[in-house]
PDB file of N, CA and C in Angstrom:
ATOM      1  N   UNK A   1      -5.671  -0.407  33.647  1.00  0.00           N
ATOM      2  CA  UNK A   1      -4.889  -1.566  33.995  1.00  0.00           C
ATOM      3  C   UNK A   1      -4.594  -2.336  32.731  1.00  0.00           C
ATOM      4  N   UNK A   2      -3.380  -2.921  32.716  1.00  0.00           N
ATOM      5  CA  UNK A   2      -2.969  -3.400  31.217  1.00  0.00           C
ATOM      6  C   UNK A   2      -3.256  -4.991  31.745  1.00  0.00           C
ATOM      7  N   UNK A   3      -3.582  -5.583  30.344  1.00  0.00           N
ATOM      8  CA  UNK A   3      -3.842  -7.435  30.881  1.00  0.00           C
ATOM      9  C   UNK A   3      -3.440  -7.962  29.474  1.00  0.00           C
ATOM     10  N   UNK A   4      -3.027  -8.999  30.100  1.00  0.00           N
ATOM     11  CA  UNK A   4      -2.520  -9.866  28.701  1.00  0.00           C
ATOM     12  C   UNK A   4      -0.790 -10.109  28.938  1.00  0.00           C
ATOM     13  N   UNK A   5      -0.210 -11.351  28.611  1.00  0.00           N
ATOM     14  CA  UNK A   5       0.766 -11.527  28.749  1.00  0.00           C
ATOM     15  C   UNK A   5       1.889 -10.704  28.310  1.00  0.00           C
ATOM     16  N   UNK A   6       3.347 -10.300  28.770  1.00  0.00           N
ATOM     17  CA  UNK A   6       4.031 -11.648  29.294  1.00  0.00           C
ATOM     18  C   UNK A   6       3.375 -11.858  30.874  1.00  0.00           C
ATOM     19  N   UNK A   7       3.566 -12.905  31.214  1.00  0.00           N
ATOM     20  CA  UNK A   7       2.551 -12.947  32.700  1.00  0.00           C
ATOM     21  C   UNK A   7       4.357 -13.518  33.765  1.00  0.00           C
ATOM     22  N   UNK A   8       5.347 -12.091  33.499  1.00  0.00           N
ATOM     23  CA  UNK A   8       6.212 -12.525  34.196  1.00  0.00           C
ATOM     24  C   UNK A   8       6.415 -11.940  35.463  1.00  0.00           C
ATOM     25  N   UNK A   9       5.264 -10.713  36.387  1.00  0.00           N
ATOM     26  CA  UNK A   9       5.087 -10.191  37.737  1.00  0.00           C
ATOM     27  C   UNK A   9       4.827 -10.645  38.625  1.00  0.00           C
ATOM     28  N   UNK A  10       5.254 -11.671  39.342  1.00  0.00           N
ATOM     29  CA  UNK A  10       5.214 -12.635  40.216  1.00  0.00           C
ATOM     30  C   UNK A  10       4.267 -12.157  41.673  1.00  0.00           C
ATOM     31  N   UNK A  11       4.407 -10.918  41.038  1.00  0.00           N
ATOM     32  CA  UNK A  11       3.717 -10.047  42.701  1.00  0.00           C
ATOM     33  C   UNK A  11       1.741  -9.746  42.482  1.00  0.00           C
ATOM     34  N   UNK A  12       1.480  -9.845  41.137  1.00  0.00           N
ATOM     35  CA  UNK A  12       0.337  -8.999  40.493  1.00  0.00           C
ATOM     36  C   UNK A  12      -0.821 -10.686  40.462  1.00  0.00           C
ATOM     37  N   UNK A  13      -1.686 -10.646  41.162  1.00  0.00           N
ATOM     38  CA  UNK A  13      -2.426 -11.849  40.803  1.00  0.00           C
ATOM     39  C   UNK A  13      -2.992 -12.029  39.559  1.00  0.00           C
ATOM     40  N   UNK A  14      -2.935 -11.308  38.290  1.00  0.00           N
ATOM     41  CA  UNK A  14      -2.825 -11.531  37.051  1.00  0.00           C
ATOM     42  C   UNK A  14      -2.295 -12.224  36.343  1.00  0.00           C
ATOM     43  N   UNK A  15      -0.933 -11.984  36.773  1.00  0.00           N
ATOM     44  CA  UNK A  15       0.044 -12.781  36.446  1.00  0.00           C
ATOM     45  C   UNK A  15      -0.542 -14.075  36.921  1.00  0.00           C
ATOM     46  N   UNK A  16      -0.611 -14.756  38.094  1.00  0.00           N
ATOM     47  CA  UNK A  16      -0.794 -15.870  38.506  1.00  0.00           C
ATOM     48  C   UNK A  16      -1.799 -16.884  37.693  1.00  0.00           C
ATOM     49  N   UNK A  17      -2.918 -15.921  37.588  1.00  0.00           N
ATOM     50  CA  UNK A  17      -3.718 -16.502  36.855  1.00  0.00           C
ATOM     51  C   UNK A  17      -3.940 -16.304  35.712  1.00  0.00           C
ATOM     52  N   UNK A  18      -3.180 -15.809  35.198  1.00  0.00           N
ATOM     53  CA  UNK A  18      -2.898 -15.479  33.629  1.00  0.00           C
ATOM     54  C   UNK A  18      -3.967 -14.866  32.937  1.00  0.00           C
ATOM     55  N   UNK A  19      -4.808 -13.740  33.696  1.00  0.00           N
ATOM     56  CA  UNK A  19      -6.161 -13.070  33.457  1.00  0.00           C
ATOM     57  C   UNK A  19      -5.572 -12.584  31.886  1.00  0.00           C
ATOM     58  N   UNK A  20      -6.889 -12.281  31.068  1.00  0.00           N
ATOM     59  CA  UNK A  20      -7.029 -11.856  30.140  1.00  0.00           C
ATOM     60  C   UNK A  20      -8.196 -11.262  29.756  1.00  0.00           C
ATOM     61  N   UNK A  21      -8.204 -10.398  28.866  1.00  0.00           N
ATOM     62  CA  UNK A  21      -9.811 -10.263  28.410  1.00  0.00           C
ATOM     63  C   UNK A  21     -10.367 -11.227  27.596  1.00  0.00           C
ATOM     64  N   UNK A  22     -11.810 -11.451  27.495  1.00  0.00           N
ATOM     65  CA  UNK A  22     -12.225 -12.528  26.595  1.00  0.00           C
ATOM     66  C   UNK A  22     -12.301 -12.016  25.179  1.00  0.00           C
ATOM     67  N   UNK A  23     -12.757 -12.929  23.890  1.00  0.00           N
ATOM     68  CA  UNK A  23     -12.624 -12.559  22.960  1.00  0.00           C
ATOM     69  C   UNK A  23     -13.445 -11.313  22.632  1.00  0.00           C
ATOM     70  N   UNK A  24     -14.070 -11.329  23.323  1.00  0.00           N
ATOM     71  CA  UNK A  24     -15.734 -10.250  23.212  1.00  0.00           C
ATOM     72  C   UNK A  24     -15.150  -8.861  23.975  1.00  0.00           C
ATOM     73  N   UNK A  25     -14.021  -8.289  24.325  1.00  0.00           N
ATOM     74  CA  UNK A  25     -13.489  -7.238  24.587  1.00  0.00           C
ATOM     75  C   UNK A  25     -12.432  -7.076  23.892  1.00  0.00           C
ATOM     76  N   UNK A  26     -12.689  -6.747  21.872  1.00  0.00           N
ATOM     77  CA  UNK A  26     -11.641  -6.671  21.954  1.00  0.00           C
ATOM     78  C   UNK A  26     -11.358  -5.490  21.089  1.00  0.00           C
ATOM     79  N   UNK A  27     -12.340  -4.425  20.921  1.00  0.00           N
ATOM     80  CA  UNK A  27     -12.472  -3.430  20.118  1.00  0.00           C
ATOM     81  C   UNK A  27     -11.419  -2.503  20.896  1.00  0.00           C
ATOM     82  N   UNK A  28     -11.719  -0.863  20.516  1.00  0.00           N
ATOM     83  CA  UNK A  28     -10.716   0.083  21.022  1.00  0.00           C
ATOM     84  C   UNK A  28     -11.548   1.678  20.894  1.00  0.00           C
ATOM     85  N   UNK A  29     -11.216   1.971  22.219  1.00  0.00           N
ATOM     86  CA  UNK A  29     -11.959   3.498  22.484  1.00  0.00           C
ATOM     87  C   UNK A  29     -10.745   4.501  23.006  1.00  0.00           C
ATOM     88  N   UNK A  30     -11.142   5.378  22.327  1.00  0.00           N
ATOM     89  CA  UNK A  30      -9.664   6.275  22.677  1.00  0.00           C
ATOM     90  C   UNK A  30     -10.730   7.402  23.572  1.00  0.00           C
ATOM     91  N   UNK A  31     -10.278   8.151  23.908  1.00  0.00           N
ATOM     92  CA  UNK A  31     -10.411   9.659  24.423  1.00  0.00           C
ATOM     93  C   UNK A  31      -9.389  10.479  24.874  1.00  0.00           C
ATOM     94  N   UNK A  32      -9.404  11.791  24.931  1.00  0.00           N
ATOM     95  CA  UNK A  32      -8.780  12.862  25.099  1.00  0.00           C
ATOM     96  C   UNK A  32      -8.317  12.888  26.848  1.00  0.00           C
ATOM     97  N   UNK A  33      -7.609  13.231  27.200  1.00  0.00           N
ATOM     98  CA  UNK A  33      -7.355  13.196  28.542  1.00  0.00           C
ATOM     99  C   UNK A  33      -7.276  12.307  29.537  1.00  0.00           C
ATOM    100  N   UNK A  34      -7.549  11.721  30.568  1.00  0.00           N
ATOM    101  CA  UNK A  34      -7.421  10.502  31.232  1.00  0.00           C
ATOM    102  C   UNK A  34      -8.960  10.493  31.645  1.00  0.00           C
ATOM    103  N   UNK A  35      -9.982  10.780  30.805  1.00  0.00           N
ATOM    104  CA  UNK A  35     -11.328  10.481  31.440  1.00  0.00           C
ATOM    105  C   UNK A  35     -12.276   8.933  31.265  1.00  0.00           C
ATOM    106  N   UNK A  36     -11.638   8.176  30.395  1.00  0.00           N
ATOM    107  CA  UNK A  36     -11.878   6.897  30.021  1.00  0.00           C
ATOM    108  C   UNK A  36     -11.631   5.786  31.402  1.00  0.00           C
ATOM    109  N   UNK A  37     -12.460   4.929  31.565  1.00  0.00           N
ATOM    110  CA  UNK A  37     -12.261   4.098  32.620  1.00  0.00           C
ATOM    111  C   UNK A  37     -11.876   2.796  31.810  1.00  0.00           C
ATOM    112  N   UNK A  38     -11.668   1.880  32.520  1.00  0.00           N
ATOM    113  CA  UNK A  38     -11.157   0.248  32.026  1.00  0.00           C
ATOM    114  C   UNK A  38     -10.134  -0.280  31.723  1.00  0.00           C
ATOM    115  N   UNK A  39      -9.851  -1.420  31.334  1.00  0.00           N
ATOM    116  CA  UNK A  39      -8.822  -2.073  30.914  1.00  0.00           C
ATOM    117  C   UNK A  39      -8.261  -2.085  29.511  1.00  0.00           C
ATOM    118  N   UNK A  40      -6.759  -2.319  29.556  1.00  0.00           N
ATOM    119  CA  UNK A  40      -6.291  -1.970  28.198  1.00  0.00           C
ATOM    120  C   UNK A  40      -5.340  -3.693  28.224  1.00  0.00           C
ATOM    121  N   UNK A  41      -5.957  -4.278  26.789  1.00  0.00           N
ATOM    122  CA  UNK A  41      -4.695  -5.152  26.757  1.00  0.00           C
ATOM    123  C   UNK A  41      -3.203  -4.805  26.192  1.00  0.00           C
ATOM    124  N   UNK A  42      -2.108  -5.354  26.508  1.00  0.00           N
ATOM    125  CA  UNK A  42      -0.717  -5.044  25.877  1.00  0.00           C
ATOM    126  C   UNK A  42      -0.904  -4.963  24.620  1.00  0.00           C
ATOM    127  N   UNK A  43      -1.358  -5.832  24.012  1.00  0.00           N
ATOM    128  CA  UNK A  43      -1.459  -5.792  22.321  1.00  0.00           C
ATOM    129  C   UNK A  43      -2.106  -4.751  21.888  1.00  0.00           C
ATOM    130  N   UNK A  44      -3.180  -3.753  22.717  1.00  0.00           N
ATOM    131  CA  UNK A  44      -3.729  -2.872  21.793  1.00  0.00           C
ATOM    132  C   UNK A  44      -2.890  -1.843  22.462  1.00  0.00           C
ATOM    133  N   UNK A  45      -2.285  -1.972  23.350  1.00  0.00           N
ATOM    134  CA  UNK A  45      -1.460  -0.582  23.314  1.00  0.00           C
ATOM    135  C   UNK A  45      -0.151  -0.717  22.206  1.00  0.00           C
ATOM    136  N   UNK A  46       0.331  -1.571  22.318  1.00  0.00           N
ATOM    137  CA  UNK A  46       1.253  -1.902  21.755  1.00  0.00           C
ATOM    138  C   UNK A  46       0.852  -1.468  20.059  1.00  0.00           C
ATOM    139  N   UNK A  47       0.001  -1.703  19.745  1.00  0.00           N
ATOM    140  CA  UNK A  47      -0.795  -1.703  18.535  1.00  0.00           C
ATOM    141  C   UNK A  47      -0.900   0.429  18.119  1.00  0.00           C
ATOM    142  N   UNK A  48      -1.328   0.820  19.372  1.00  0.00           N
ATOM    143  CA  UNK A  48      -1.540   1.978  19.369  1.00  0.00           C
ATOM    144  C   UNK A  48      -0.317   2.649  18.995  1.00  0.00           C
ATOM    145  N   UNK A  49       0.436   2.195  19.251  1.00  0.00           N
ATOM    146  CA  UNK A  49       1.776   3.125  19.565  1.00  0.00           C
ATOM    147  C   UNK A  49       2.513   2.757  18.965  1.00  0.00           C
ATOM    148  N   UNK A  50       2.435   1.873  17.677  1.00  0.00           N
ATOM    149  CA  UNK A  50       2.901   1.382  16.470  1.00  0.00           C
ATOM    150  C   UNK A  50       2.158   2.550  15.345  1.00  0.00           C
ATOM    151  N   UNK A  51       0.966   2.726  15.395  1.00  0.00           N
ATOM    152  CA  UNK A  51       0.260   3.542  14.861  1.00  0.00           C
ATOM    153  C   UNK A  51       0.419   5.245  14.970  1.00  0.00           C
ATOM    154  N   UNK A  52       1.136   5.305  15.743  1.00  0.00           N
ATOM    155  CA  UNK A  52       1.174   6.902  16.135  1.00  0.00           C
ATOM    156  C   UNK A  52       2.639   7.091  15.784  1.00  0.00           C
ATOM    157  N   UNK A  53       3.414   6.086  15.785  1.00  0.00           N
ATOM    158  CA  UNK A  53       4.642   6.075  15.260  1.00  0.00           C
ATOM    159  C   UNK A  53       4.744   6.210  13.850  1.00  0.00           C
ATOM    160  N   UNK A  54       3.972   5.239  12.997  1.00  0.00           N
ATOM    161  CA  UNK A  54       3.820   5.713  11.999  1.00  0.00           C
ATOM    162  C   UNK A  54       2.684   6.698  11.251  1.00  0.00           C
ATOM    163  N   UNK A  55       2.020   6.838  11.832  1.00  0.00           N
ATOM    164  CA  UNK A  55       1.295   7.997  10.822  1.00  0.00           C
ATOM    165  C   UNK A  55       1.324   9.257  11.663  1.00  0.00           C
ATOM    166  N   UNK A  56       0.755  10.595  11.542  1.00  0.00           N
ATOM    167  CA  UNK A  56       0.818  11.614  11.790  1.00  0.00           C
ATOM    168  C   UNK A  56      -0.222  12.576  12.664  1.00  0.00           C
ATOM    169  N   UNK A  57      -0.403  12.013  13.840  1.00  0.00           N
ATOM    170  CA  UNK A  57      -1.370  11.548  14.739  1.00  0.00           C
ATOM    171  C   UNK A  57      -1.367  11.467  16.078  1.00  0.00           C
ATOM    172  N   UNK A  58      -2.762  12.235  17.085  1.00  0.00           N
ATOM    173  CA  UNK A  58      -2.072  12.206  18.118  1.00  0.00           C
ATOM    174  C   UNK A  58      -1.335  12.191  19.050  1.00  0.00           C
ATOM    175  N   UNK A  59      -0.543  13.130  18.329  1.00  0.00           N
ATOM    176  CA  UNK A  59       1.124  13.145  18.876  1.00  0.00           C
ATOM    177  C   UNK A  59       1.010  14.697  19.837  1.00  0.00           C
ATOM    178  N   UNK A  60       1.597  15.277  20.693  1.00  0.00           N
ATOM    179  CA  UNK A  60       1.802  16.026  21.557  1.00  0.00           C
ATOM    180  C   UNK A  60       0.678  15.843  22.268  1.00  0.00           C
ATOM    181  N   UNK A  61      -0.208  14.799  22.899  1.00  0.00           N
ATOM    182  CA  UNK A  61      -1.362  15.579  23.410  1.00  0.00           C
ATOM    183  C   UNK A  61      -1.477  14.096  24.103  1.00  0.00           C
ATOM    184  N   UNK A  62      -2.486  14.252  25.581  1.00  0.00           N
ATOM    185  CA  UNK A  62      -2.810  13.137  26.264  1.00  0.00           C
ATOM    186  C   UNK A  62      -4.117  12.417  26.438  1.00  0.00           C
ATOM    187  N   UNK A  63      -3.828  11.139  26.111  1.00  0.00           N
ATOM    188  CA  UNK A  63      -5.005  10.909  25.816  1.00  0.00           C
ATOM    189  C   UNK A  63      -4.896   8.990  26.299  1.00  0.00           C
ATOM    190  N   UNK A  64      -6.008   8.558  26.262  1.00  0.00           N
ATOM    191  CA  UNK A  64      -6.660   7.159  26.919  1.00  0.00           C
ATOM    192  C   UNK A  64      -7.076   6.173  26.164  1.00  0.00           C
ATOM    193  N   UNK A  65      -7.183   5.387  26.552  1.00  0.00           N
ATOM    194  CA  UNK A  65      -6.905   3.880  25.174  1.00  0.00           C
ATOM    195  C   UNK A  65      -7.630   2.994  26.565  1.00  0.00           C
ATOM    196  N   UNK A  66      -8.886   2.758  25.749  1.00  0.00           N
ATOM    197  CA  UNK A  66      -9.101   0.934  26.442  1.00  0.00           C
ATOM    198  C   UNK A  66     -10.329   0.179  25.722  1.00  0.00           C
ATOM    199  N   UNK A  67     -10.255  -1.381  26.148  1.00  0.00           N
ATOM    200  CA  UNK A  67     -10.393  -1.899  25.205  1.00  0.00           C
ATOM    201  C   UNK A  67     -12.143  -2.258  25.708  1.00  0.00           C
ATOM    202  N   UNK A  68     -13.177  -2.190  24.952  1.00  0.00           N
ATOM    203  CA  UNK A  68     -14.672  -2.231  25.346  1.00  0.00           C
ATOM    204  C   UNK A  68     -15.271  -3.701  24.202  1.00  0.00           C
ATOM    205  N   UNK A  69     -16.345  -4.078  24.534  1.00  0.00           N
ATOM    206  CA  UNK A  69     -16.681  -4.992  23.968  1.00  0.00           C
ATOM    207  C   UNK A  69     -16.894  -4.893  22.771  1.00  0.00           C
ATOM    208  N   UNK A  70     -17.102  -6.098  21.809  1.00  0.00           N
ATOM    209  CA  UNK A  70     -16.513  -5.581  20.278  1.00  0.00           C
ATOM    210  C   UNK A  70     -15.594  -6.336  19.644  1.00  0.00           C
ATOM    211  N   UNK A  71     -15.638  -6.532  18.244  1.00  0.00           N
ATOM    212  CA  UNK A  71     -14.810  -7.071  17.515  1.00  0.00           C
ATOM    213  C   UNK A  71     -13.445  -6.645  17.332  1.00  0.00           C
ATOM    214  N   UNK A  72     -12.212  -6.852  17.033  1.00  0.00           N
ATOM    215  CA  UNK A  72     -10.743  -6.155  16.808  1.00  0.00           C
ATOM    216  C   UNK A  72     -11.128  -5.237  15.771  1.00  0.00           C
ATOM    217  N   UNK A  73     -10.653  -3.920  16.179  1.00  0.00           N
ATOM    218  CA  UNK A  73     -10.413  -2.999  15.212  1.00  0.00           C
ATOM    219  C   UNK A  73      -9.451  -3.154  14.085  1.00  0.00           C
ATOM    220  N   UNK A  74      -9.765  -2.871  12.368  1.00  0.00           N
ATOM    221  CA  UNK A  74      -8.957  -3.014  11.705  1.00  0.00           C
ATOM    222  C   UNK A  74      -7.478  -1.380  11.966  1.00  0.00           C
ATOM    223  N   UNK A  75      -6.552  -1.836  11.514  1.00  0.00           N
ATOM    224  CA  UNK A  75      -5.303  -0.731  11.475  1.00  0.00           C
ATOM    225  C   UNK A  75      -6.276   0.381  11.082  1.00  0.00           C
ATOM    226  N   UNK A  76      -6.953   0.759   9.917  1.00  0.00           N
ATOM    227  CA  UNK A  76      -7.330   1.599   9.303  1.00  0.00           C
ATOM    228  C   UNK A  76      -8.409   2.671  10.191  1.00  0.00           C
ATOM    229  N   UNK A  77      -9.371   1.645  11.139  1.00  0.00           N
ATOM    230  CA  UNK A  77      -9.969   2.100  11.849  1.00  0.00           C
ATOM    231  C   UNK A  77      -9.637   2.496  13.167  1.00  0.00           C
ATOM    232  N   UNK A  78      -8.599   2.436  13.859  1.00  0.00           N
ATOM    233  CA  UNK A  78      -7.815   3.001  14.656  1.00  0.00           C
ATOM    234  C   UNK A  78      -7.361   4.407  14.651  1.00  0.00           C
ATOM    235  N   UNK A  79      -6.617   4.293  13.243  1.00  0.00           N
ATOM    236  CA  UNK A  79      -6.194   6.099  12.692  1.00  0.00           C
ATOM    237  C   UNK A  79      -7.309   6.621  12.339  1.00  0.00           C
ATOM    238  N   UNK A  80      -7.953   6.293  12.203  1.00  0.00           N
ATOM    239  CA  UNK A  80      -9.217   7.146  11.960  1.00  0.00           C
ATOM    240  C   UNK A  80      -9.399   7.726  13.589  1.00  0.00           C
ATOM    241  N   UNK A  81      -9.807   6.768  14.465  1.00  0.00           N
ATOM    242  CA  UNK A  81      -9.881   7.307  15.581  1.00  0.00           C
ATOM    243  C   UNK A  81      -9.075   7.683  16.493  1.00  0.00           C
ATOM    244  N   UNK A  82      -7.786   7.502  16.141  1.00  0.00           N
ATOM    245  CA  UNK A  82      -6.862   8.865  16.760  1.00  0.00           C
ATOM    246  C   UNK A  82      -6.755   9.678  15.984  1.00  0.00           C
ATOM    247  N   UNK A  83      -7.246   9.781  14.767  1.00  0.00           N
ATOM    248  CA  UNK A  83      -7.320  11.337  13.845  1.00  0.00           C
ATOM    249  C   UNK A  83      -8.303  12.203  14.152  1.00  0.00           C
ATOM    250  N   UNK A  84      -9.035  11.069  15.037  1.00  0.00           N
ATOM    251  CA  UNK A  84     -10.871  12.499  15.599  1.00  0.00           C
ATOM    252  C   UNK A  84     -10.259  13.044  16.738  1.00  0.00           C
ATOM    253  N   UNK A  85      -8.928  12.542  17.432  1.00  0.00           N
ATOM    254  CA  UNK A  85      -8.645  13.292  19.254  1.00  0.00           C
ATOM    255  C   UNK A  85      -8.534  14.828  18.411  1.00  0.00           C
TER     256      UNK A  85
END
């Protein structure tokens, strides 16, 4: 489930209440396939897929993104961990 604004789905009680994760979820776990459970905010997907755009990485293959407790991952440490899928 993605969280984090724009909070413009009038239908999704997220939106309503403008849920977010707290600061303390804000690291990043990837895995291979759809076997990962949890929530993903917009910004780290968004983040992800800025990253795969530019570097040379995880590309043809499916794989899971969400965000676990933890400090923000730097850029550097991201490609690293879509360079281990």
């Amino acid at each position: 489930q993605l969280f984090g604004g724009p909070y413009d789905n009038n239908y999704y009680l997220g939106t309503l209440f403008q849920l977010d994760k707290d600061a303390a979820t804000q690291d990043v776990t990837v895995g291979k396939g759809d076997e990962l459970l949890g929530d993903t905010l917009r910004s780290t997907l968004a983040e992800i897929t800025a990253q795969i755009c530019e570097g040379d990485c995880a590309r043809d293959m499916d794989f899971a993104v969400v965000n676990v407790k933890g400090e923000s991952p730097t850029a550097d440490t991201v490609q690293e961990r879509l360079r281990a899928l």
